[in-house]
Protein backbone atom coordinates (compact mmCIF):
# COMPACT_ATOMS: atom_id res chain seq x y z
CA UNK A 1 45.86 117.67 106.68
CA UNK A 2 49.59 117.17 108.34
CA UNK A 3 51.26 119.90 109.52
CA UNK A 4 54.17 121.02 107.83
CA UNK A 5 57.69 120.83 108.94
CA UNK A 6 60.43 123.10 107.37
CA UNK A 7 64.14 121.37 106.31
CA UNK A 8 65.89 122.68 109.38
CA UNK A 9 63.89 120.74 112.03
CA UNK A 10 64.40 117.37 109.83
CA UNK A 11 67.03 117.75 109.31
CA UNK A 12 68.29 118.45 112.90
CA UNK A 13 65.58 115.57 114.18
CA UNK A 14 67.27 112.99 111.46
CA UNK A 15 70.70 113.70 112.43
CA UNK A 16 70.36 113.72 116.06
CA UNK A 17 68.25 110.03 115.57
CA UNK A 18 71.54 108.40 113.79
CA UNK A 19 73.71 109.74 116.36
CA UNK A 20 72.29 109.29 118.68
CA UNK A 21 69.32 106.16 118.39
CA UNK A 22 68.70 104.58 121.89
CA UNK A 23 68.35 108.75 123.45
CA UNK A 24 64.94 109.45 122.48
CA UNK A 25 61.38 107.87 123.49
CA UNK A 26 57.89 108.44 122.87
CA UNK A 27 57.49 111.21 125.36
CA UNK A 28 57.51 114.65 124.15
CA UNK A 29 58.89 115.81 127.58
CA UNK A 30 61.66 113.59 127.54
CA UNK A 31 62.92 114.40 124.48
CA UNK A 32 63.09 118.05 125.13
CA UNK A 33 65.18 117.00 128.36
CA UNK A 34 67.37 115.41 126.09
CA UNK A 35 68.08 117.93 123.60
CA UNK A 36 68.55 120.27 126.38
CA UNK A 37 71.73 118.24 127.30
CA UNK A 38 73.03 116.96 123.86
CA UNK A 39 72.28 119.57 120.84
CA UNK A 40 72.91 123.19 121.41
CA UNK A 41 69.68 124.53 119.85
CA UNK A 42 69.58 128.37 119.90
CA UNK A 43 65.60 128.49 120.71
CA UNK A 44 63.25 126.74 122.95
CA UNK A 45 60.43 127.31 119.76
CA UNK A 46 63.22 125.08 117.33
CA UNK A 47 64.04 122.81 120.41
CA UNK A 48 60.62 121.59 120.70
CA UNK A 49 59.61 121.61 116.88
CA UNK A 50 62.63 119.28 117.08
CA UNK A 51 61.79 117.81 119.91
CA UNK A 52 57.98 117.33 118.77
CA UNK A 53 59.28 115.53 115.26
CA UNK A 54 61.40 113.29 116.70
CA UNK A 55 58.45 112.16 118.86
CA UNK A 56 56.61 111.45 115.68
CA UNK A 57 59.05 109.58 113.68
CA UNK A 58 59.69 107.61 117.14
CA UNK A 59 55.71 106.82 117.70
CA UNK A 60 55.44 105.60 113.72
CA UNK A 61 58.62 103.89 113.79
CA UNK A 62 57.49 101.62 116.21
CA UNK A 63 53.85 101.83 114.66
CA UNK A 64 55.19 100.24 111.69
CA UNK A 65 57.45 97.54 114.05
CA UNK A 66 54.09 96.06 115.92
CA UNK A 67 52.40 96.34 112.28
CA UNK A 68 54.92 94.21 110.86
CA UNK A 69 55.55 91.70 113.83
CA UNK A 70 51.68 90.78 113.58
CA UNK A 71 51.83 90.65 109.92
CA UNK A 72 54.27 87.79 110.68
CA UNK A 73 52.28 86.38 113.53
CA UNK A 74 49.15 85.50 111.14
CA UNK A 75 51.07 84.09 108.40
């Protein structure tokens, strides 16, 4: 089972990825650094739930790039 994520922190996570795309990385750690200095989040417990989504779409983003480029490869 996933764990469950409510609207807020997607919402926050989503809008903070279009805004700001090259800021965030697949470290957890750095990504709470970086909220820190670009979103005004009211609570560290919402900062890293934000900070721990964005991490995940990051991490399967790029899954799903190196899936596809050796999809290519073979063909």
């Amino acid at each position: 089972m996933g764990k469950v994520r409510s609207r807020q922190v997607k919402r926050i996570a989503y809008e903070l990825l279009e805004r700001f795309p090259e800021a965030f990385s697949k470290d957890f750690e750095y990504n709470k650094r970086v909220l820190e200095k670009i979103a005004d989040i009211p609570s560290r417990k919402l900062r890293n739930r934000v900070a721990g989504y964005i991490t995940s779409v990051i991490s399967s983003r790029l899954a799903a790039e190196k899936a596809a480029e050796s999809e290519v490869e073979v063909d």
